[in-house]
N, C-alpha and C. Protein backbone atom coordinates (compact mmCIF):
# COMPACT_ATOMS: atom_id res chain seq x y z
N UNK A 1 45.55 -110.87 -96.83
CA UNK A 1 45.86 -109.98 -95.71
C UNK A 1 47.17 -110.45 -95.07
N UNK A 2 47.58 -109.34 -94.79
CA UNK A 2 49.08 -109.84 -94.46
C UNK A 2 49.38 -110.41 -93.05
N UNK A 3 48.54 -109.69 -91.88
CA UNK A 3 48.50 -109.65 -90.60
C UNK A 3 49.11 -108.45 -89.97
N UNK A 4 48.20 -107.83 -88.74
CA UNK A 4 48.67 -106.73 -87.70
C UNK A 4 49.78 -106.50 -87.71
N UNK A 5 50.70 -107.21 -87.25
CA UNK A 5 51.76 -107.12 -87.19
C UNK A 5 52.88 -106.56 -88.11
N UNK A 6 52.18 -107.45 -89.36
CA UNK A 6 53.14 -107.25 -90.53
C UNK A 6 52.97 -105.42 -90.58
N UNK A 7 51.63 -105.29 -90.69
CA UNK A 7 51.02 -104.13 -91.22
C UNK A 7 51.31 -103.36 -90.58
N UNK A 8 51.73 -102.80 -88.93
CA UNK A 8 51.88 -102.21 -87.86
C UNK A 8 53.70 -101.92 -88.03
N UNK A 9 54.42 -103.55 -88.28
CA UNK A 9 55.82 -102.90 -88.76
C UNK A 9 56.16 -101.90 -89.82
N UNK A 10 55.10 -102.36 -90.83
CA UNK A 10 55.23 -101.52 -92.28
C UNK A 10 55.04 -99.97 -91.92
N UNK A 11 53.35 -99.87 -91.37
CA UNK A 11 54.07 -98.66 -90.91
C UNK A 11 54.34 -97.95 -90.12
N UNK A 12 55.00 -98.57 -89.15
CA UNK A 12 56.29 -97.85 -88.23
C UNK A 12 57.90 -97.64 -89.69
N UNK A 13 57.88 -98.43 -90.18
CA UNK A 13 59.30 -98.22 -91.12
C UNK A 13 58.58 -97.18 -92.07
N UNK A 14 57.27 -96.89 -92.69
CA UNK A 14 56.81 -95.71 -93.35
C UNK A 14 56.97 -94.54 -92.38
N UNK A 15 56.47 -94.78 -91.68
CA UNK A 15 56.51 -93.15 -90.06
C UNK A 15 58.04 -92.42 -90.21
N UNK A 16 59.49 -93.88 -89.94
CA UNK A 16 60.59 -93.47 -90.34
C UNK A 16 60.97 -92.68 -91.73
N UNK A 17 60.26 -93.33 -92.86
CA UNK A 17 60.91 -93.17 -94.04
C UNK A 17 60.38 -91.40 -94.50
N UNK A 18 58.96 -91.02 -94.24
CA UNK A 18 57.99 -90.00 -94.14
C UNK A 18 58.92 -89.05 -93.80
N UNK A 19 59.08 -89.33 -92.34
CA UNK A 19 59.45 -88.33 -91.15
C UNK A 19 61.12 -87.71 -91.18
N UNK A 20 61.58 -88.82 -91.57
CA UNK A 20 63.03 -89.36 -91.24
C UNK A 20 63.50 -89.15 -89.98
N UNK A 21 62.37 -89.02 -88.86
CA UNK A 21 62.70 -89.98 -87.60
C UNK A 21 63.30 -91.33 -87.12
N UNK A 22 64.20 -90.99 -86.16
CA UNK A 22 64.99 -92.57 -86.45
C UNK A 22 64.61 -92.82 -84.67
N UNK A 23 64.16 -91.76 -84.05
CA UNK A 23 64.30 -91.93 -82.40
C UNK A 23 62.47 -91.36 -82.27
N UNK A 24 61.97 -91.85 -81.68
CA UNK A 24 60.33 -91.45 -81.59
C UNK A 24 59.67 -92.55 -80.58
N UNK A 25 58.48 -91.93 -80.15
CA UNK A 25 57.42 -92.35 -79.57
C UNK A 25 56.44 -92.84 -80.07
N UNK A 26 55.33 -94.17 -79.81
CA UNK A 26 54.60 -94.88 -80.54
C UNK A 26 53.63 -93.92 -80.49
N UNK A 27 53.50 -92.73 -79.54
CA UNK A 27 52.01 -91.97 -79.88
C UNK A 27 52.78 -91.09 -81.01
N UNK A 28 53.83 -90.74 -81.00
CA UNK A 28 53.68 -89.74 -82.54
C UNK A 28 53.49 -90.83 -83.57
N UNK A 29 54.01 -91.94 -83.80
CA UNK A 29 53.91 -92.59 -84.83
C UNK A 29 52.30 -93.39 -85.09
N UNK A 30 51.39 -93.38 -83.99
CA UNK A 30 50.03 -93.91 -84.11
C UNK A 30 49.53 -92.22 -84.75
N UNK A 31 49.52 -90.84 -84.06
CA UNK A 31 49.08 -89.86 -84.46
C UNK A 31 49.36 -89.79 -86.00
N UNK A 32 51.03 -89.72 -86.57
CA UNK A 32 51.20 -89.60 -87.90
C UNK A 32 50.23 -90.55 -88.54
N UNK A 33 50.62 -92.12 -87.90
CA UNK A 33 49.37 -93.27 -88.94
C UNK A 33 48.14 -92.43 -89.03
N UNK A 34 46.90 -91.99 -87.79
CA UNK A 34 45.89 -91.90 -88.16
C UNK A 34 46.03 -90.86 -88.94
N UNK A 35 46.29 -89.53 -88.67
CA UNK A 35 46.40 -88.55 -89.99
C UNK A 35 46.63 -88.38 -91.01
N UNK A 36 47.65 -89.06 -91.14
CA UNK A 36 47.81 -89.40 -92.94
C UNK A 36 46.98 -90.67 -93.39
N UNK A 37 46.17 -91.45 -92.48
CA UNK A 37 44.97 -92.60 -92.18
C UNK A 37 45.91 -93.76 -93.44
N UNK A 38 46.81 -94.14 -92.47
CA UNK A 38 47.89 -95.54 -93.35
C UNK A 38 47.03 -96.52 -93.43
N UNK A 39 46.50 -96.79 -92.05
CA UNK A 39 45.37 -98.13 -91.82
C UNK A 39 44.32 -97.71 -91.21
N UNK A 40 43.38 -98.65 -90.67
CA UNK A 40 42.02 -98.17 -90.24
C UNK A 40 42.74 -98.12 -88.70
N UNK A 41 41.98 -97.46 -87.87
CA UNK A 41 42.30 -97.44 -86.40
C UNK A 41 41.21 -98.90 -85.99
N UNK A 42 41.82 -99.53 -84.82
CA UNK A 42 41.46 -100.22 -84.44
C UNK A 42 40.11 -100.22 -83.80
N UNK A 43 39.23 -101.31 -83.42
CA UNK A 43 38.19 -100.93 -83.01
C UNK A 43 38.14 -101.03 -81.50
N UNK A 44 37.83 -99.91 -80.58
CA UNK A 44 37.88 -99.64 -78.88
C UNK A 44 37.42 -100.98 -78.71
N UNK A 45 37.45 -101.32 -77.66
CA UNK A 45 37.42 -102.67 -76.38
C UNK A 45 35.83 -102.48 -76.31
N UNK A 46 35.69 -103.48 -76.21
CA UNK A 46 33.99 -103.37 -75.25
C UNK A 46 34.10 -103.19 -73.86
N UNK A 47 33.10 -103.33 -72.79
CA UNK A 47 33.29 -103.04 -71.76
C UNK A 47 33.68 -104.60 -70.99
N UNK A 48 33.05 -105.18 -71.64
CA UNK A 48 33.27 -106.71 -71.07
C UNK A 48 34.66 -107.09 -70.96
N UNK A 49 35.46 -106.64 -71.98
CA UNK A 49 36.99 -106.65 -72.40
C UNK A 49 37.57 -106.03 -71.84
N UNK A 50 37.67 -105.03 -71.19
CA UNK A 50 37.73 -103.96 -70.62
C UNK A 50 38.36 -104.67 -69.03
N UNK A 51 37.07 -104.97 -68.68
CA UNK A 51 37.13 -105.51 -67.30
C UNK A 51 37.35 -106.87 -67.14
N UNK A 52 37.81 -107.58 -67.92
CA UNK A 52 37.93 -109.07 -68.27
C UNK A 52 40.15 -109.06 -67.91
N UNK A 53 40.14 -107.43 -69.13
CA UNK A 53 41.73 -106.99 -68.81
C UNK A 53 42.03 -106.72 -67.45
N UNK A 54 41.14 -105.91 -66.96
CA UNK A 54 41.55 -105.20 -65.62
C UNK A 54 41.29 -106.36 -64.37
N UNK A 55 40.25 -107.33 -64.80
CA UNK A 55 40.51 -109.03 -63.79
C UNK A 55 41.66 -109.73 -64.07
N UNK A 56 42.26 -109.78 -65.22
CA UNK A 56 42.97 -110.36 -65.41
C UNK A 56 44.53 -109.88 -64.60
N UNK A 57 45.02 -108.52 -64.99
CA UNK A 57 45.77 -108.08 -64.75
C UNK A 57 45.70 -107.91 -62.98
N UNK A 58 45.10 -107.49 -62.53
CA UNK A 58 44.29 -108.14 -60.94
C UNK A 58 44.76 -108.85 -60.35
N UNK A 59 44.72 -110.01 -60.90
CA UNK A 59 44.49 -111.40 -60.82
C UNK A 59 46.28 -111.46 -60.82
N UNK A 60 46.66 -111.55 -61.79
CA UNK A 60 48.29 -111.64 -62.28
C UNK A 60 49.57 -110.99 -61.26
N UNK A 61 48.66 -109.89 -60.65
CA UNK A 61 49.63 -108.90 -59.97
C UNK A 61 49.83 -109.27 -58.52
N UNK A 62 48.81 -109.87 -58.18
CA UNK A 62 48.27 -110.48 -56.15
C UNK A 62 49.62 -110.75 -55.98
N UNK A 63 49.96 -111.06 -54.57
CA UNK A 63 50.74 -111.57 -54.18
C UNK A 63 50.40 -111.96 -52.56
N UNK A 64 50.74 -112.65 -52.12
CA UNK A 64 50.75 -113.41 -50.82
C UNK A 64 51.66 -113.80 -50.62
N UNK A 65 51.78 -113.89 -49.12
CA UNK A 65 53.47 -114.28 -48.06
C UNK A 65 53.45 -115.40 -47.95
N UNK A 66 54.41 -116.32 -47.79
CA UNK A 66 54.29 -117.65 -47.12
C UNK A 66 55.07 -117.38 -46.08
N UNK A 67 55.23 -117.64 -44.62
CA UNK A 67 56.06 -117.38 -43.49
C UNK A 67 57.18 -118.10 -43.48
N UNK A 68 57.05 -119.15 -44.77
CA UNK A 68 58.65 -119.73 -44.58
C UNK A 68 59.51 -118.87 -45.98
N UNK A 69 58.89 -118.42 -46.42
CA UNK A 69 60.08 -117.38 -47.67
C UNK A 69 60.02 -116.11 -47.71
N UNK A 70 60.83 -115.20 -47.54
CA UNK A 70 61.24 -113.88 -47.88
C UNK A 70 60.18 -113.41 -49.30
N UNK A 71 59.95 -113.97 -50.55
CA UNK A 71 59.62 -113.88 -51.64
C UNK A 71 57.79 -114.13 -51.91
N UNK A 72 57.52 -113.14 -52.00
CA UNK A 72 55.92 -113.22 -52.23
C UNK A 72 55.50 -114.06 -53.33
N UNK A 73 54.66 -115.03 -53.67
CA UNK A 73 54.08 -115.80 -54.24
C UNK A 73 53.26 -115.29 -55.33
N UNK A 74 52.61 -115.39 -56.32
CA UNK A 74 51.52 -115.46 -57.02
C UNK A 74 50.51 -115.92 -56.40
N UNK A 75 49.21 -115.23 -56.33
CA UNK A 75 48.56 -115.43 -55.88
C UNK A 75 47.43 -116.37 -56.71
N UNK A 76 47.08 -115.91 -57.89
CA UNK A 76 46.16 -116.65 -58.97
C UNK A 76 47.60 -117.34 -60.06
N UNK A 77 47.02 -118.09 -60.50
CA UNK A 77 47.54 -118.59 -61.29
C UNK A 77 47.10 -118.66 -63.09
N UNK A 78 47.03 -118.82 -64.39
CA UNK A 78 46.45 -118.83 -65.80
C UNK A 78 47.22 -119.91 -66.50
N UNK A 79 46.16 -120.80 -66.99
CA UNK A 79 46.93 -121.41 -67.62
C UNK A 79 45.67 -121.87 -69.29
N UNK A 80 46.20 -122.10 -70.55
CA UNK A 80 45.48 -122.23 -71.60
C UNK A 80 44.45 -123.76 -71.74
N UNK A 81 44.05 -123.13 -72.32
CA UNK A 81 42.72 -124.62 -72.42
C UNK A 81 42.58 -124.43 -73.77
N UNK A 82 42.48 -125.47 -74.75
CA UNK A 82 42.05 -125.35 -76.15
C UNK A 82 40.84 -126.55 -76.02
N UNK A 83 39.52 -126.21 -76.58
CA UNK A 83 38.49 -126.50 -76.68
C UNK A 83 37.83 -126.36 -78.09
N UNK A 84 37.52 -127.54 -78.74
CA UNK A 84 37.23 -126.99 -80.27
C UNK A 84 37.81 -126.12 -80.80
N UNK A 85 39.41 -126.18 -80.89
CA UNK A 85 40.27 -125.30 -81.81
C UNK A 85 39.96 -123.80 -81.16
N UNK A 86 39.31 -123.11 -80.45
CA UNK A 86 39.50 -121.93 -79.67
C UNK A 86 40.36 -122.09 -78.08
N UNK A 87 41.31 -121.09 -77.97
CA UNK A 87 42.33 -121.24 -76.67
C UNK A 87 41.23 -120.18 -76.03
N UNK A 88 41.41 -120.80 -74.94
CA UNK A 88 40.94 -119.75 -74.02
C UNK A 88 41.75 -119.75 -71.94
N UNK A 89 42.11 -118.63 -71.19
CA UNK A 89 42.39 -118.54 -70.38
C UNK A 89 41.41 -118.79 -68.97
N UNK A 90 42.19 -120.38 -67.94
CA UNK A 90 41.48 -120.45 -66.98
C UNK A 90 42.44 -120.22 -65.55
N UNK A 91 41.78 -119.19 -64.78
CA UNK A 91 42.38 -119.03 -63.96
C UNK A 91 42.17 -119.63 -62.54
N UNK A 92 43.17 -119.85 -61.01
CA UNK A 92 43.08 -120.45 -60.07
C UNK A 92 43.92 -119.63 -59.60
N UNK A 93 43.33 -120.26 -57.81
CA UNK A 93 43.89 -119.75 -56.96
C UNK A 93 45.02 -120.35 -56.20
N UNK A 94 46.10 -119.68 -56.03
CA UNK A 94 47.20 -120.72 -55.52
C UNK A 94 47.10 -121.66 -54.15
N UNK A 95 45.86 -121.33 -53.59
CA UNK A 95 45.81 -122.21 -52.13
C UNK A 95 44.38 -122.49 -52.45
N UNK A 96 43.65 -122.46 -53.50
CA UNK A 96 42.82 -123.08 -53.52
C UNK A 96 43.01 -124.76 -53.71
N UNK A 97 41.17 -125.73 -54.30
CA UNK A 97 41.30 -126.58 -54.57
C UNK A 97 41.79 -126.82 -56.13
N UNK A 98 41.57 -125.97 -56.67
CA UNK A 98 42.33 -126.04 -58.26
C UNK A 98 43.59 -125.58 -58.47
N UNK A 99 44.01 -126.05 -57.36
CA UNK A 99 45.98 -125.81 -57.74
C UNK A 99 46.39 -126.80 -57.25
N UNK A 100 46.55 -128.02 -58.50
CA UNK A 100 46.84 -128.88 -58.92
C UNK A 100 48.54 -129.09 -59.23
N UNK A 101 49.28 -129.86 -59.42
CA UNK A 101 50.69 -130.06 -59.36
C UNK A 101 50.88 -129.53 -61.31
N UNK A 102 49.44 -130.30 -61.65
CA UNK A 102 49.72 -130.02 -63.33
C UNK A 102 49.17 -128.99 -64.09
N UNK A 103 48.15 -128.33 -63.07
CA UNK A 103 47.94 -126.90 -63.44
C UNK A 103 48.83 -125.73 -63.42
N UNK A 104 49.62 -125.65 -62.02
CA UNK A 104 50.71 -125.43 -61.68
C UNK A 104 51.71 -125.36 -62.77
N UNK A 105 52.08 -126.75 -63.40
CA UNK A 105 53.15 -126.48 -63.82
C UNK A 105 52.68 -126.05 -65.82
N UNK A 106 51.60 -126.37 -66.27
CA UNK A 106 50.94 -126.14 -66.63
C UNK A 106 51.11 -123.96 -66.86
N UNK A 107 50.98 -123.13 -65.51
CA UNK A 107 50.69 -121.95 -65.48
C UNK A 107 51.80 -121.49 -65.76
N UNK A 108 53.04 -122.16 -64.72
CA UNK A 108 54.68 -121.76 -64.89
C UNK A 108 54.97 -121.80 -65.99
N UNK A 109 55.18 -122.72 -66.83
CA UNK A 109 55.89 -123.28 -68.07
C UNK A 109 56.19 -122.02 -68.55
N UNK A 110 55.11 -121.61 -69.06
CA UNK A 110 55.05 -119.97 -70.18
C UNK A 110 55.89 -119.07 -69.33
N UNK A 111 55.71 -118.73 -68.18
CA UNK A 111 56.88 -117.94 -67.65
C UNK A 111 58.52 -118.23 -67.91
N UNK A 112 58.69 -119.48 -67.61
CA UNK A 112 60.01 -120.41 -67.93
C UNK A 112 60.54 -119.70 -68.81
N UNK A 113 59.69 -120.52 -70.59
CA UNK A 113 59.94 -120.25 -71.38
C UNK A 113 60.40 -118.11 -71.69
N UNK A 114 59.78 -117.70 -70.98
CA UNK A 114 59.76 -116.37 -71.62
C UNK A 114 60.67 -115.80 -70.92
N UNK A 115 61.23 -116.04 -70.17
CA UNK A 115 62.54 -115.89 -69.22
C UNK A 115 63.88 -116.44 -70.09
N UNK A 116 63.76 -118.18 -70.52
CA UNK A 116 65.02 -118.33 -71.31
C UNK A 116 64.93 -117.85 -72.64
N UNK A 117 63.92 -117.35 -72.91
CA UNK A 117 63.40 -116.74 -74.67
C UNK A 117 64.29 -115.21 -74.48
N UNK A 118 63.58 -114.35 -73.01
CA UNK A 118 63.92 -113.00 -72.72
C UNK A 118 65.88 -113.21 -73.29
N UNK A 119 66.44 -114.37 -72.28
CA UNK A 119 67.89 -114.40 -71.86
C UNK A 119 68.39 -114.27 -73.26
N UNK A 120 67.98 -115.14 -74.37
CA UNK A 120 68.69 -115.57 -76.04
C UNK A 120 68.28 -114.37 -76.48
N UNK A 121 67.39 -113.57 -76.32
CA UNK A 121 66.92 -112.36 -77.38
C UNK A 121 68.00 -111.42 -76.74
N UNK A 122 68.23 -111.07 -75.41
CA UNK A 122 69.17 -109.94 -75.11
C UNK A 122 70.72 -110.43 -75.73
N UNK A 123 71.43 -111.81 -75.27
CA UNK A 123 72.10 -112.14 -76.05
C UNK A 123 72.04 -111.80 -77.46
N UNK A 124 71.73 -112.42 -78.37
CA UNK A 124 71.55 -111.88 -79.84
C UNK A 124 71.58 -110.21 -79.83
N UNK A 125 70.66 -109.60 -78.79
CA UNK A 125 71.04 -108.15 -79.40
C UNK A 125 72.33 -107.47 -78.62
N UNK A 126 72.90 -108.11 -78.12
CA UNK A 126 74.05 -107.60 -77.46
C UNK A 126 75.11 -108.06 -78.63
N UNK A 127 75.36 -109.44 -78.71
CA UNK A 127 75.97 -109.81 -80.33
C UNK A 127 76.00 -109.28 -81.20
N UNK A 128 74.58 -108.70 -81.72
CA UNK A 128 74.14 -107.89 -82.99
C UNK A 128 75.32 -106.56 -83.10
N UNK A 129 75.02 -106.24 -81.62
CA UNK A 129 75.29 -104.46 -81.61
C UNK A 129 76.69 -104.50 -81.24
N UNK A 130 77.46 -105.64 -80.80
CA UNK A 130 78.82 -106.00 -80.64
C UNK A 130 79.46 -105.55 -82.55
N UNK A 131 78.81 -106.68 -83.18
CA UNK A 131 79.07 -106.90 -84.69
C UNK A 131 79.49 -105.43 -85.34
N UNK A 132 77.67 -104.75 -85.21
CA UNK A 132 77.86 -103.50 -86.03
C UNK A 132 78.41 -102.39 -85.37
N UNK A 133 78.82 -102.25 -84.20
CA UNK A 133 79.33 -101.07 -83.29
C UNK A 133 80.93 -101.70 -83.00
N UNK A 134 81.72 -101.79 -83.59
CA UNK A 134 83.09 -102.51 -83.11
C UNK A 134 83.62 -101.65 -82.36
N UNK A 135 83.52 -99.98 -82.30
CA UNK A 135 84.22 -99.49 -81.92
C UNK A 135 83.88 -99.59 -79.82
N UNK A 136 82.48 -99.42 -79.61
CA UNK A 136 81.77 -99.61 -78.31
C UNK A 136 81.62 -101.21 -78.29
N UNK A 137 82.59 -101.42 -77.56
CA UNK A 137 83.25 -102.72 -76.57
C UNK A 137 82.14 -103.20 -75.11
N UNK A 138 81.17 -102.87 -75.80
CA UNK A 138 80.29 -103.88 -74.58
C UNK A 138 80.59 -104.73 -73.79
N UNK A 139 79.95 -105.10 -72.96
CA UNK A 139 80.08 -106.39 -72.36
C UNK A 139 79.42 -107.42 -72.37
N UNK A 140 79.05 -108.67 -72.55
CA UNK A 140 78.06 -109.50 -72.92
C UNK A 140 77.49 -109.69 -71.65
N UNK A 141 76.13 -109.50 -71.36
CA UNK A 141 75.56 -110.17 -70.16
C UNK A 141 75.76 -111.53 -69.64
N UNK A 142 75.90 -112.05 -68.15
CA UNK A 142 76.27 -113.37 -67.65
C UNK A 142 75.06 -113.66 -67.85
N UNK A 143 74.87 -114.89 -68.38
CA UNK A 143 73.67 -115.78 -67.91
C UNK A 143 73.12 -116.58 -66.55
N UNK A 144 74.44 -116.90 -65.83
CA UNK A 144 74.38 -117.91 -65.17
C UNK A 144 73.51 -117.30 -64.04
N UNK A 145 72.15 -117.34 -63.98
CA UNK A 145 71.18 -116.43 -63.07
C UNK A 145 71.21 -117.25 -61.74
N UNK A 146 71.44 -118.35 -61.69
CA UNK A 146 71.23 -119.15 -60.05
C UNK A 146 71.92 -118.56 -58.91
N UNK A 147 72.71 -117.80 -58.92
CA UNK A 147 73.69 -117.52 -57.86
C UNK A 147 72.79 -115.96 -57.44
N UNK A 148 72.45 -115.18 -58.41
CA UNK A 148 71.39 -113.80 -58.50
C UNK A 148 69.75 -114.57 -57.89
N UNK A 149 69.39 -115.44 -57.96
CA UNK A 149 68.54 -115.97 -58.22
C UNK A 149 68.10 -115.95 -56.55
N UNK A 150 69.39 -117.17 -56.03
CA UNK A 150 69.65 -117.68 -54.80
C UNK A 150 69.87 -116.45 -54.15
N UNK A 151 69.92 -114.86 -53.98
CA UNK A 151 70.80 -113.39 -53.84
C UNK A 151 68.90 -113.26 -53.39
N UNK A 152 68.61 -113.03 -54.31
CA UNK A 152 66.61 -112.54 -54.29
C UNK A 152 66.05 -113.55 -53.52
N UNK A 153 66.59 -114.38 -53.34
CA UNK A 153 65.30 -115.33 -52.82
C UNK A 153 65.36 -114.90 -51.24
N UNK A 154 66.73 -114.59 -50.57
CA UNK A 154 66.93 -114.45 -49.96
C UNK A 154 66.97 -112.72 -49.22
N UNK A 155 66.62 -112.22 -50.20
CA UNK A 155 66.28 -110.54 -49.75
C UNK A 155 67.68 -109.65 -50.02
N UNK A 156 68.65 -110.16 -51.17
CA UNK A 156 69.62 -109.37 -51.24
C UNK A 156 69.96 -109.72 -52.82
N UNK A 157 70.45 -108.54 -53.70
CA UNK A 157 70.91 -108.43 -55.12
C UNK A 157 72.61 -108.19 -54.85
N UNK A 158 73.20 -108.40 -56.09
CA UNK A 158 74.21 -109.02 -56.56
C UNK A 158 75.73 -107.82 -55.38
N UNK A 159 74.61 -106.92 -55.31
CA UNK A 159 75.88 -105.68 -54.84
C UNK A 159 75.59 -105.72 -53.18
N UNK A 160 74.54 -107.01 -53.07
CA UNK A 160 74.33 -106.71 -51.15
C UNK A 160 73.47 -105.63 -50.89
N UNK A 161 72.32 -105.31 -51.73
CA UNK A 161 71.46 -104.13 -51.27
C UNK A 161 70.34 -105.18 -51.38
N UNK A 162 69.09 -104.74 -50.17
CA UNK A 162 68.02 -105.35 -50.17
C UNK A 162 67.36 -104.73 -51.23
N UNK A 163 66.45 -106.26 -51.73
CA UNK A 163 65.72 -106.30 -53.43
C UNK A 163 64.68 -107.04 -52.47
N UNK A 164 63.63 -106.75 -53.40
CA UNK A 164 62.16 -107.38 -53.45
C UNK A 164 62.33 -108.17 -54.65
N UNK A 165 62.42 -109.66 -54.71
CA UNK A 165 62.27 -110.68 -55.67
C UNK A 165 60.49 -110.55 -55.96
N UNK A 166 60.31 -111.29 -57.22
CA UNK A 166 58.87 -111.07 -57.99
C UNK A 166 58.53 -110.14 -58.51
């Protein structure tokens, strides 16, 4: 077995090759899959899953003030636990007793990472499309986010208009 993924790219590039759609929506391309039935459709959520998503996402979205910052907080926090080779997600509360310095940093990390992961992937596709588009002269995005950063924290974006940071 190849894996979801693999199988899900394959056919999205079949949907193209079929269709010769080059610009589309994932519901026409899930509708074409099930009708011409490429793969099996997935199996619906249980209900437990269901509401496990909708705690989670809940949970992820809170926010709370602190009176010394402009910038609303996270309210829960998630961070992974591996237990006999299964990962599983434990969550806390940011002013509770389980918000720990190493849970904490522990919850952040993955954000970190997916922020300087986000920054190299837009790079590369700005590069990419520099390469094969010579004629459209882009501009490469700045990285240097601290000065934007220091702009939000403080209740103002790069042009001086009030922004909601988080």
């Amino acid at each position: 077995m190849r894996g979801k993924r693999k199988d899900d790219l394959l056919a999205i590039q079949l949907f193209e090759n079929k269709t010769g759609k080059s610009v589309y929506t994932m519901e026409e391309v899930s509708k074409w899959v099930q009708e011409n039935r490429i793969m099996p459709m997935p199996e619906p959520p249980t209900a437990q899953q269901m509401l496990v998503a909708r705690l989670s996402h809940s949970a992820g979205a809170a926010r709370r003030r602190d009176p010394d910052s402009p910038v609303p907080y996270r309210a829960h926090h998630t961070f992974r636990v591996e237990k006999n080779g299964q990962w599983s997600y434990h969550w806390f509360d940011a002013d509770g007793p389980g918000a720990t310095a190493e849970r904490l940093d522990a919850a952040t990390r993955p954000r970190r990472e997916l922020a300087l992961n986000i920054g190299v992937q837009v790079n590369a596709d700005y590069g990419h499309h520099r390469r094969t588009h010579p004629d459209e002269q882009v501009a490469m995005p700045d990285f240097d986010l601290n000065w934007e950063i220091s702009l939000r924290l403080g209740g103002q974006d790069a042009e001086g208009e009030n922004r909601k940071a988080g």
